[in-house]
C-alpha atoms as a PDB file:
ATOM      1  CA  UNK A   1     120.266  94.734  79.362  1.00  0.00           C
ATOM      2  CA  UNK A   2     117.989  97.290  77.517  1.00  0.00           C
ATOM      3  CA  UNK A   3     114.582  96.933  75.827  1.00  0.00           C
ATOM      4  CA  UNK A   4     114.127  99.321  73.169  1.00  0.00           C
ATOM      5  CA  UNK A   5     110.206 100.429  73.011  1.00  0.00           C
ATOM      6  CA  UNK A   6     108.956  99.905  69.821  1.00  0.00           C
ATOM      7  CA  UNK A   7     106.127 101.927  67.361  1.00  0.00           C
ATOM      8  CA  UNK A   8     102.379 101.805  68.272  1.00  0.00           C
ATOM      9  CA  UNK A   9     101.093  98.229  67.998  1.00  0.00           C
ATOM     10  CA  UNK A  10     104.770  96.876  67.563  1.00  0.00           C
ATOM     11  CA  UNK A  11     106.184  94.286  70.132  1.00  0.00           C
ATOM     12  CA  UNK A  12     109.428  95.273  72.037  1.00  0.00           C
ATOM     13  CA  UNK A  13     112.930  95.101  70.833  1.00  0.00           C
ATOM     14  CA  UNK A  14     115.086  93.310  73.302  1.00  0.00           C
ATOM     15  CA  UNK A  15     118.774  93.737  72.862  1.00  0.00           C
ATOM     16  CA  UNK A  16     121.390  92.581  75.684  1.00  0.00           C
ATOM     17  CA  UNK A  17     124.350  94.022  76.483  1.00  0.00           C
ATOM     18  CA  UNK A  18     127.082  92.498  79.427  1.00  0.00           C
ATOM     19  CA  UNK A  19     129.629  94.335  81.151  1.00  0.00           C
ATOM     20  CA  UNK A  20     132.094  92.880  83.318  1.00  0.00           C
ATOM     21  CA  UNK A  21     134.354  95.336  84.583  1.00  0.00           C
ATOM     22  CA  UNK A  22     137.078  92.877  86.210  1.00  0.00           C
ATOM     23  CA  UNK A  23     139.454  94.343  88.342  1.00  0.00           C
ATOM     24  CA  UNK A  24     140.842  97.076  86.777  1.00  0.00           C
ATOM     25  CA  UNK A  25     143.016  98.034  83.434  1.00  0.00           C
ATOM     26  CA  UNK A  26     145.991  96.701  82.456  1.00  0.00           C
ATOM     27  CA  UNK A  27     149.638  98.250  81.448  1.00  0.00           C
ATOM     28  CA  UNK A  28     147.904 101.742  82.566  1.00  0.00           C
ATOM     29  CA  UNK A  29     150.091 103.460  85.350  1.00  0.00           C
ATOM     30  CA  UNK A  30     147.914 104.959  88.095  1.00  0.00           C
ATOM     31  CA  UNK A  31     148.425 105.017  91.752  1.00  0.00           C
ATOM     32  CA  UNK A  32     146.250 101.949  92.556  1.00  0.00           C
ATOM     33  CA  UNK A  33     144.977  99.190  90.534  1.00  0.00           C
ATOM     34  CA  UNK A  34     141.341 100.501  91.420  1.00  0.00           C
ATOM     35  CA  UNK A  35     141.431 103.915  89.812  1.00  0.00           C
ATOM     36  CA  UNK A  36     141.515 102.176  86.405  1.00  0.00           C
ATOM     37  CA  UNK A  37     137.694 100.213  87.715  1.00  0.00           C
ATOM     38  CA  UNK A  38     136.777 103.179  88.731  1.00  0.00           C
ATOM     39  CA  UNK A  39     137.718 105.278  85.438  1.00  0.00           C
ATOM     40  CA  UNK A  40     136.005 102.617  83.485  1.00  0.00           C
ATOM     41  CA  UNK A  41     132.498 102.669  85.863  1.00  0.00           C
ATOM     42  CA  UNK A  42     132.367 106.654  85.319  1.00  0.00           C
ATOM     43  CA  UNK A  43     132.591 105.751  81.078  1.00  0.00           C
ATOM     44  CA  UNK A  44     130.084 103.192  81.456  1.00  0.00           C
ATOM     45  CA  UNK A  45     127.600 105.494  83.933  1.00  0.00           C
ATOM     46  CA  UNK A  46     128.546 108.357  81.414  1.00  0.00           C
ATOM     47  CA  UNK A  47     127.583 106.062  78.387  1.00  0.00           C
ATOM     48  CA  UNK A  48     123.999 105.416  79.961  1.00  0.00           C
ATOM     49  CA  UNK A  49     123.660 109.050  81.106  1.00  0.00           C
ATOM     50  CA  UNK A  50     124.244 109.830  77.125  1.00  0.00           C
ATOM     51  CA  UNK A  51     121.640 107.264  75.726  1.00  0.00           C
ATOM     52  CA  UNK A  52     119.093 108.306  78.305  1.00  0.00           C
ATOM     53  CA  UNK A  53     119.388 112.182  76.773  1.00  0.00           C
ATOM     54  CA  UNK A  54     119.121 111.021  73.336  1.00  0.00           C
ATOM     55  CA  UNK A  55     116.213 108.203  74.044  1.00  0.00           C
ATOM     56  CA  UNK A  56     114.237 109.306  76.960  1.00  0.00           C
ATOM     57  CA  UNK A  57     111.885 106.552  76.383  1.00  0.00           C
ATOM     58  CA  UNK A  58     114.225 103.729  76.599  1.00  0.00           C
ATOM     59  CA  UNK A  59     113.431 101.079  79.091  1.00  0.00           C
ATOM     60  CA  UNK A  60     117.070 100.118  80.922  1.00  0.00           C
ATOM     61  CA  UNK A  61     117.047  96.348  82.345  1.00  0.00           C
ATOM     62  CA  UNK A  62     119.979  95.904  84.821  1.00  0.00           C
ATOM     63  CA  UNK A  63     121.246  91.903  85.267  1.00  0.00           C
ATOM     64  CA  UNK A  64     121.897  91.674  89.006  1.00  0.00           C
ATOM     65  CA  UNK A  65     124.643  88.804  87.817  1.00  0.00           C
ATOM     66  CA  UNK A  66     124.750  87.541  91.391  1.00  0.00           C
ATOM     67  CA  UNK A  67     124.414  91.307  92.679  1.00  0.00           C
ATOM     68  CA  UNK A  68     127.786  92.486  91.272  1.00  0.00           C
ATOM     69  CA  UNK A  69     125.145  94.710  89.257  1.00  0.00           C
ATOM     70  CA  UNK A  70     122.913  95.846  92.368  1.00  0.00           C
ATOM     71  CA  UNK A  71     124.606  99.057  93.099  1.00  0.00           C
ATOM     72  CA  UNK A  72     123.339 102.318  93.849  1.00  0.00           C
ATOM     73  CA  UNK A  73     125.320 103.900  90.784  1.00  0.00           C
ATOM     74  CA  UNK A  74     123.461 101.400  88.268  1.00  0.00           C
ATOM     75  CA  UNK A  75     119.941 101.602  89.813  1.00  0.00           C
ATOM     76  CA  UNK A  76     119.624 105.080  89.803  1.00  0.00           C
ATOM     77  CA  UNK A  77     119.511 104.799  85.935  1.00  0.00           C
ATOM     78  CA  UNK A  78     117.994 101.691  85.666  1.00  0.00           C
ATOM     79  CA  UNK A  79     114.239 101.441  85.250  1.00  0.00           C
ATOM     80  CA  UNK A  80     114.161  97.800  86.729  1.00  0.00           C
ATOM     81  CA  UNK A  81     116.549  94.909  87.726  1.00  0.00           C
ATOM     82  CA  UNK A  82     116.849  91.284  86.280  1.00  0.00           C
ATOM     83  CA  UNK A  83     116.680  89.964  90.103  1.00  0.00           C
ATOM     84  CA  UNK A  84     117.908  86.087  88.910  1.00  0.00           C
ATOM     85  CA  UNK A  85     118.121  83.949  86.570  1.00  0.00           C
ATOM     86  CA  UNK A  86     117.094  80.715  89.121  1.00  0.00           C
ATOM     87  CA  UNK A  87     114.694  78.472  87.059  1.00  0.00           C
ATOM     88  CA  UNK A  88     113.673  76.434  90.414  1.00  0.00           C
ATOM     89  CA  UNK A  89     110.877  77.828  91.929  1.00  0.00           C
ATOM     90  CA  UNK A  90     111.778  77.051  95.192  1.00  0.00           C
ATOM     91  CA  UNK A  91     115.342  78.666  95.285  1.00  0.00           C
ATOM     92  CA  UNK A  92     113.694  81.777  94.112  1.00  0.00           C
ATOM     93  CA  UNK A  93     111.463  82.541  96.917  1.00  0.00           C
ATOM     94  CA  UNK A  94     114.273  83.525  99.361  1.00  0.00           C
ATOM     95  CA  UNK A  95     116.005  85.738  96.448  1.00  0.00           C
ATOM     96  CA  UNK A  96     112.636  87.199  96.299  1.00  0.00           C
ATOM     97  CA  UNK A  97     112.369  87.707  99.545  1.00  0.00           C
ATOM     98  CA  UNK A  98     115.735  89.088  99.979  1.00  0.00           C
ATOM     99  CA  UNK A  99     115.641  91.550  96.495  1.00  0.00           C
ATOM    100  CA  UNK A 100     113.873  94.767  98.141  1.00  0.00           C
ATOM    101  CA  UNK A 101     117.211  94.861 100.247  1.00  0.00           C
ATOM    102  CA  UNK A 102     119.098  95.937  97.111  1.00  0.00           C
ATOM    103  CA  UNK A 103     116.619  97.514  95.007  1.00  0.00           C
ATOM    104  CA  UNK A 104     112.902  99.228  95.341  1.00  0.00           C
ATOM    105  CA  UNK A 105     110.155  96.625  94.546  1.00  0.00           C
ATOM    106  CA  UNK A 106     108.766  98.778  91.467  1.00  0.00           C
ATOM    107  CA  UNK A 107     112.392  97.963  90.208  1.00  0.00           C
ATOM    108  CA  UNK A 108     112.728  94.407  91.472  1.00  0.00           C
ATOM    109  CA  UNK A 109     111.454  92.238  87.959  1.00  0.00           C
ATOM    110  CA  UNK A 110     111.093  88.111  89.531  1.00  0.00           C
ATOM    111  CA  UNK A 111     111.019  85.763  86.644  1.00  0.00           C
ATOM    112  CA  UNK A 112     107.771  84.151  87.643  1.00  0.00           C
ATOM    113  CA  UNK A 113     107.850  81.140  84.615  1.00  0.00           C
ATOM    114  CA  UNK A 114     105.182  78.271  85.342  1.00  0.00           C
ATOM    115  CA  UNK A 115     106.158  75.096  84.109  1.00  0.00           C
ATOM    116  CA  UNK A 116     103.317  72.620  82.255  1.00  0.00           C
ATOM    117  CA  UNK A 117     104.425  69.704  84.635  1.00  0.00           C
ATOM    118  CA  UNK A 118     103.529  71.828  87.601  1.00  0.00           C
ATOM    119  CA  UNK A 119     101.045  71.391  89.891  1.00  0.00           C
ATOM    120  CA  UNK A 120      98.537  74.256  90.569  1.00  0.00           C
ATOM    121  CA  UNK A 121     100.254  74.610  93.863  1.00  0.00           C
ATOM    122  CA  UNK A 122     103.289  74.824  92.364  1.00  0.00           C
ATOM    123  CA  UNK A 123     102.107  77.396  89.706  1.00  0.00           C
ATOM    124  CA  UNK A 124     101.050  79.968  92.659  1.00  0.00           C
ATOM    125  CA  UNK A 125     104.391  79.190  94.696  1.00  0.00           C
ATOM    126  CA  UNK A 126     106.037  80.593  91.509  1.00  0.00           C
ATOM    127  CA  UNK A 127     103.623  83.449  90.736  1.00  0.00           C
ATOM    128  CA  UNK A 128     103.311  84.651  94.247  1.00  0.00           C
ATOM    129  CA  UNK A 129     107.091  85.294  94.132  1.00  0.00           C
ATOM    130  CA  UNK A 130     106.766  88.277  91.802  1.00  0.00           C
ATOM    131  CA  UNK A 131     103.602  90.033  93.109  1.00  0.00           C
ATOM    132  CA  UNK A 132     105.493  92.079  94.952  1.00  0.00           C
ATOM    133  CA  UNK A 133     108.094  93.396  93.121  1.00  0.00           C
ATOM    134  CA  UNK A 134     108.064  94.028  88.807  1.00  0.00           C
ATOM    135  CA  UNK A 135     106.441  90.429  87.560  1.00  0.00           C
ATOM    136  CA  UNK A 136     108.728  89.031  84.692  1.00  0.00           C
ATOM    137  CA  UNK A 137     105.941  86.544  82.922  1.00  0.00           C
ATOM    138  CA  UNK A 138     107.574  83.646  80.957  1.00  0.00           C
ATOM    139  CA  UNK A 139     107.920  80.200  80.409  1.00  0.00           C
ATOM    140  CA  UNK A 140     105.343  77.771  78.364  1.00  0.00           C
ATOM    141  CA  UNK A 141     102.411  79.435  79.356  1.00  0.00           C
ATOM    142  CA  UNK A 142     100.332  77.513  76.883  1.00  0.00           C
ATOM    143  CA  UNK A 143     101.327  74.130  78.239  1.00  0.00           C
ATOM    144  CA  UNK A 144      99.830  74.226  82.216  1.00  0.00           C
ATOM    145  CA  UNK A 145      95.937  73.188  82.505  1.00  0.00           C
ATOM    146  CA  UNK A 146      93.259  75.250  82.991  1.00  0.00           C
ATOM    147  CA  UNK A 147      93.316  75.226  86.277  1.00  0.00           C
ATOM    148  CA  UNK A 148      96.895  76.551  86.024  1.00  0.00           C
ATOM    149  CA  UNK A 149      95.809  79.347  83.417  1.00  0.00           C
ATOM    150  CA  UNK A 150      93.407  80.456  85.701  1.00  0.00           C
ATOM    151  CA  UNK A 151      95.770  81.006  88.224  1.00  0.00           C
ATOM    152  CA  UNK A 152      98.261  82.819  86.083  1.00  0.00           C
ATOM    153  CA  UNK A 153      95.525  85.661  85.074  1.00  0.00           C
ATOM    154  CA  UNK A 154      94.251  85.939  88.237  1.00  0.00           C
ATOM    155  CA  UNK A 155      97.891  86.385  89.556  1.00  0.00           C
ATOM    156  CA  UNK A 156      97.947  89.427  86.459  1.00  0.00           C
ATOM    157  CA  UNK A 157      94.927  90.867  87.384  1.00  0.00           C
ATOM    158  CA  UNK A 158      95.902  90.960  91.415  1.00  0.00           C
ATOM    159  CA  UNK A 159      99.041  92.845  89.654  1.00  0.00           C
ATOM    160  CA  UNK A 160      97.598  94.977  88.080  1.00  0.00           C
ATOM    161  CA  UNK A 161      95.519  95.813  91.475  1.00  0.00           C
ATOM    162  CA  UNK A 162      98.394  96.830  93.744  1.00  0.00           C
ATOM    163  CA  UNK A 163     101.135  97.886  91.462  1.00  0.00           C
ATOM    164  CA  UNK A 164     100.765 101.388  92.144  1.00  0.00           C
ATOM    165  CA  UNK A 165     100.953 100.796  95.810  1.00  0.00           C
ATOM    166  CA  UNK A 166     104.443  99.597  95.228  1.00  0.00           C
ATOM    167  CA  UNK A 167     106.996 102.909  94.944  1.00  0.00           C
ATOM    168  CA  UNK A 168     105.401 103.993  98.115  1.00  0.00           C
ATOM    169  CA  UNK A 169     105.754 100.740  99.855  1.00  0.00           C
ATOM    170  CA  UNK A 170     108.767  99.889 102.541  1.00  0.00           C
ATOM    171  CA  UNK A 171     109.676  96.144 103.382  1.00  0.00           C
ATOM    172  CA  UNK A 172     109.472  94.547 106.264  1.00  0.00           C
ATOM    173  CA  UNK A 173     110.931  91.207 106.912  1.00  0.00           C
ATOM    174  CA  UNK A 174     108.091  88.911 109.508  1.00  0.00           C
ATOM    175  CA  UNK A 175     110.527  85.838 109.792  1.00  0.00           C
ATOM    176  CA  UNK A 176     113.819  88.166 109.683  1.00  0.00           C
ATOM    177  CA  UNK A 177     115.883  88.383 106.331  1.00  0.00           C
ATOM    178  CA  UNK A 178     115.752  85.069 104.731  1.00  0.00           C
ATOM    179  CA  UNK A 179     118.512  81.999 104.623  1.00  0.00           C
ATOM    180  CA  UNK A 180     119.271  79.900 101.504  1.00  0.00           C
ATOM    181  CA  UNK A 181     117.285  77.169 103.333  1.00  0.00           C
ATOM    182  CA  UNK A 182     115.028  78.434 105.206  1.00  0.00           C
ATOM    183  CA  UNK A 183     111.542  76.237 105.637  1.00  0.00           C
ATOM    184  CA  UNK A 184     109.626  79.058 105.904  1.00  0.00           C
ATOM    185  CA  UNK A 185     110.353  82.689 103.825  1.00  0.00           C
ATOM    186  CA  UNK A 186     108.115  85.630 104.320  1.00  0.00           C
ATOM    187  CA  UNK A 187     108.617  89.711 103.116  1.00  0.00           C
ATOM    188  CA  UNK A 188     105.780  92.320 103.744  1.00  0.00           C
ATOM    189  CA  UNK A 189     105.565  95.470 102.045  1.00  0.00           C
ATOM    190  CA  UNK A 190     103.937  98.485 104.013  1.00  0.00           C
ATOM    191  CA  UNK A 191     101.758 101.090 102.055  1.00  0.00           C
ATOM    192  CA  UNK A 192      99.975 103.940 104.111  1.00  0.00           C
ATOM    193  CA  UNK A 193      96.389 101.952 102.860  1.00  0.00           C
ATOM    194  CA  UNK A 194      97.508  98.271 103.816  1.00  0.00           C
ATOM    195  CA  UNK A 195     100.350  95.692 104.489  1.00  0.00           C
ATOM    196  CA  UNK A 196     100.863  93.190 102.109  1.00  0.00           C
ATOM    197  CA  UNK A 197     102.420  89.711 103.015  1.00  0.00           C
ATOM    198  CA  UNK A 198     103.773  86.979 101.309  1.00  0.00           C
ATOM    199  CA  UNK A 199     104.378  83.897 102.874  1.00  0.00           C
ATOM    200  CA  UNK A 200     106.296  80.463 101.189  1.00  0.00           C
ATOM    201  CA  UNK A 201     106.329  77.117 102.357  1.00  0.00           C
ATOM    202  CA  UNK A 202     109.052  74.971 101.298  1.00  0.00           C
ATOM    203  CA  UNK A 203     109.100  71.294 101.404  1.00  0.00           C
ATOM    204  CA  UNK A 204     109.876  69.817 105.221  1.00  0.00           C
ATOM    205  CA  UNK A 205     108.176  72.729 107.139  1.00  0.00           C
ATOM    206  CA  UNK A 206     105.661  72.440 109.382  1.00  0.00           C
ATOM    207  CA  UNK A 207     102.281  73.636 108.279  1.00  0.00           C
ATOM    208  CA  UNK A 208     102.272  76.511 111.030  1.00  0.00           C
ATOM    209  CA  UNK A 209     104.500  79.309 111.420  1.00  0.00           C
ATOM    210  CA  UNK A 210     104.191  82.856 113.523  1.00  0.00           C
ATOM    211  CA  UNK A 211     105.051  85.939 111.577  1.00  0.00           C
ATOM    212  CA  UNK A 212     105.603  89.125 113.139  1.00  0.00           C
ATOM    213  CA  UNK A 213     104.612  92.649 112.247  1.00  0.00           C
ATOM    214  CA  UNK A 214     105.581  95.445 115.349  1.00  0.00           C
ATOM    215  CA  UNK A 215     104.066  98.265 112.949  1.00  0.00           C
ATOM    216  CA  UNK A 216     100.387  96.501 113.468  1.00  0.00           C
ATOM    217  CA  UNK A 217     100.859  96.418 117.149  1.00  0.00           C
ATOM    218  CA  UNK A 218      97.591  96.948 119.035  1.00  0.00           C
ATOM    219  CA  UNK A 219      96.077  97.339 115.525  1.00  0.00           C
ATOM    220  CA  UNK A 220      92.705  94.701 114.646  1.00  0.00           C
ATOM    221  CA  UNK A 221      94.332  94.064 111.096  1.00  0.00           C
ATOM    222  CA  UNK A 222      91.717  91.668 109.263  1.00  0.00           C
ATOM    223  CA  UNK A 223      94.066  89.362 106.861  1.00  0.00           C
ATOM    224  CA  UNK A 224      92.465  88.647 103.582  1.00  0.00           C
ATOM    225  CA  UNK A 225      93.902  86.410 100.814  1.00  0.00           C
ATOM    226  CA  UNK A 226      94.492  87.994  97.585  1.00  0.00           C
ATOM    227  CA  UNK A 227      96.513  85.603  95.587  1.00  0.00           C
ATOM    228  CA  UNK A 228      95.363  82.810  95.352  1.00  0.00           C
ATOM    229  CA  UNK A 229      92.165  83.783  95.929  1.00  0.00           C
ATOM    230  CA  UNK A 230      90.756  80.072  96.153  1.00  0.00           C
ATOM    231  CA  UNK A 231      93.385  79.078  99.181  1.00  0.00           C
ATOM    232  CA  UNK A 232      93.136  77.109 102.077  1.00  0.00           C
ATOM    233  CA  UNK A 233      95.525  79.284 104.094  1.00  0.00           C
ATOM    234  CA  UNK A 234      94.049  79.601 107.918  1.00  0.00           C
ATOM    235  CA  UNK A 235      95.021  83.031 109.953  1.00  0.00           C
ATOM    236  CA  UNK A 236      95.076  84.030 113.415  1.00  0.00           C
ATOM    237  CA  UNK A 237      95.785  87.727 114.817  1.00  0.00           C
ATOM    238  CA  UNK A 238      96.815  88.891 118.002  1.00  0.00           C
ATOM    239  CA  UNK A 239      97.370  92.292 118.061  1.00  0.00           C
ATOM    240  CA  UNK A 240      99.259  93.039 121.387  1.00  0.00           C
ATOM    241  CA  UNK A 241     102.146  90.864 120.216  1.00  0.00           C
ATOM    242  CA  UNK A 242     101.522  91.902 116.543  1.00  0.00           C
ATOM    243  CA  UNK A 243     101.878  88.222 115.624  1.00  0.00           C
ATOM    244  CA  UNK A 244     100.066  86.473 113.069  1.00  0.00           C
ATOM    245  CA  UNK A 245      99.885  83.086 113.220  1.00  0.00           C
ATOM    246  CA  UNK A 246      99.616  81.365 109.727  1.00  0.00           C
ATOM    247  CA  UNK A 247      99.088  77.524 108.156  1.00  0.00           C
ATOM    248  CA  UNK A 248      99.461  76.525 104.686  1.00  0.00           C
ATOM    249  CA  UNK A 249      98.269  72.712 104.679  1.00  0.00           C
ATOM    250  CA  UNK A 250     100.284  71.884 101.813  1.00  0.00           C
ATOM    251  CA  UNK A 251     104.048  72.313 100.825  1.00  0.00           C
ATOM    252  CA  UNK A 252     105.008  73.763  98.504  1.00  0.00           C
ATOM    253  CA  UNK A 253     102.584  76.122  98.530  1.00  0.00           C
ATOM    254  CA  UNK A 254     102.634  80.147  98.904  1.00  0.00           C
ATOM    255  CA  UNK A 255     100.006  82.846  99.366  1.00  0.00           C
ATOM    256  CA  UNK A 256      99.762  86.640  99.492  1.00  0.00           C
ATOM    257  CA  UNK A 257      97.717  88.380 101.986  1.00  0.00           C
ATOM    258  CA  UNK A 258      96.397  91.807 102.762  1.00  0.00           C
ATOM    259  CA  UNK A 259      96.523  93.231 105.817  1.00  0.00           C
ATOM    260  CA  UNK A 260      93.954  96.204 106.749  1.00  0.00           C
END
C-alpha cells in the first residue's frame, strides 16, 4: 500500500499494508451498526493524514481491491491507485478503460506486464493499456524478443511524451463505458493541445469499428499513431458526425492515437 522513497541512488522500499474495514465493530453500543465503520474510516484517514505530516515525501499506493478502495476519502491522499491485479491482458483493457471513472488518470497505475510467450501484438495490447493512466512496468521483461523489447521502450518513451498532459486531461468514452465483454473497448482523454485515443480489439470482433468524439465536431482532426508506432491501423474522419472510423487487421491487437 505505500512505497517508502529511498536515499539518492537507492531503489524503493515497498511495504504493503491491507485494511479491510468489514462492517462495523463488534460488542460496541452505538445507534447503528455503521457508526462503528465509520469511526474506524476517520482513524484510518486520520492515521494517513499523520504519516503524510511527518513524511511528506512518501509515495501512498491505494489497492482498488475490486473498488471497495476507490473512494473519494482514500484518493484524496493517495498519490496513485493499484487499478487491478488481472494478469490476462485481455480482461484488463475494459478495467482500463473503465478506471478514469473512479480515479484521475495521473492516479490510475495499469499493471502493464508482457509475458515472454507473447506475441508482439500481444505485447502492445498489454502496454497500450497503461499509456493513459500511471504505467505499472512488470513482469519478465528480459524473456520477450527483441522485437518485443523494442516495443516495451518505445511504449516508455511515448510515456514519458504525454505524461504531463495527463492531470489536465478529461475522459471521454467513443464506444460508451465499457462491458466485461465487449469486442471492441475504447477511452479518449481530452487535453486543450490534443485528444488521445485508445482503441482494443479483442478476439471475435470485426476488424472495423466507428468511434465517436462530439467535442471534434466540424473539427479536421488528423489521427496519428503514437503507440505502436510501426501499426497497421487504417483511419477515416468525418467531421460533421465527429466519427472516426477505425480497423485493426489483427485481433488482439490495440493502438493509441493522437488526435490534432
Amino acid at each position: 500500500m505505500a512505497g517508502a522513497r529511498g536515499g539518492r541512488g537507492a531503489q524503493p522500499d515497498r511495504h504493503h499494508h491491507n485494511i479491510d474495514a468489514g462492517t462495523g465493530t463488534s460488542g460496541h453500543p452505538a445507534e447503528v451498526p455503521a457508526a462503528g465503520a465509520l469511526g474506524h474510516h476517520r482513524a484510518h484517514l486520520a492515521c494517513l493524514d499523520g504519516v503524510l505530516d511527518r513524511h511528506p515525501h512518501l509515495v501512498l499506493e491505494d489497492c482498488a481491491s475490486g473498488g471497495m478502495r476507490a473512494d473519494h476519502a482514500l484518493l484524496s491522499r493517495m498519490q496513485l491507485l493499484s487499478t487491478s491485479d488481472q494478469q490476462n491482458l485481455l480482461l484488463y483493457a475494459p478495467i482500463a478503460a473503465a478506471a478514469p471513472t473512479a480515479v484521475t488518470p495521473e492516479q490510475g497505475a495499469v499493471w502493464a506486464c508482457p509475458q515472454p510467450d507473447d506475441t508482439p501484438d500481444e505485447v502492445a495490447f498489454t502496454l497500450v493499456s497503461a499509456l493513459l493512466g500511471r504505467i505499472h512496468l512488470s513482469g519478465r521483461l528480459a524473456g520477450p524478443g527483441p522485437e518485443s523489447r523494442a516495443l516495451v521502450h518505445q511504449a516508455v518513451a511515448v510515456y514519458r511524451d504525454l505524461r504531463a498532459d495527463l492531470p489536465g486531461a478529461l475522459p471521454v468514452w467513443p464506444l460508451a463505458l465499457p462491458a466485461w465483454d465487449d469486442p471492441w473497448v475504447a477511452l479518449a482523454l481530452r487535453t486543450p493541445a490534443a485528444t488521445y485515443l485508445t482503441a482494443w480489439r479483442r478476439p471475435g470482433a470485426d476488424p472495423t469499428t466507428t468511434l465517436h468524439l462530439p467535442h471534434l465536431r466540424d473539427t479536421p482532426a488528423v489521427a496519428t499513431p503514437v503507440f505502436p508506432a510501426e501499426t497497421r491501423v487504417t483511419t477515416a474522419w468525418n467531421p460533421g458526425t465527429a466519427e472516426l472510423t477505425l480497423t485493426l487487421p489483427t485481433a488482439p491487437s490495440a493502438v493509441l492515437l493522437r488526435l490534432s
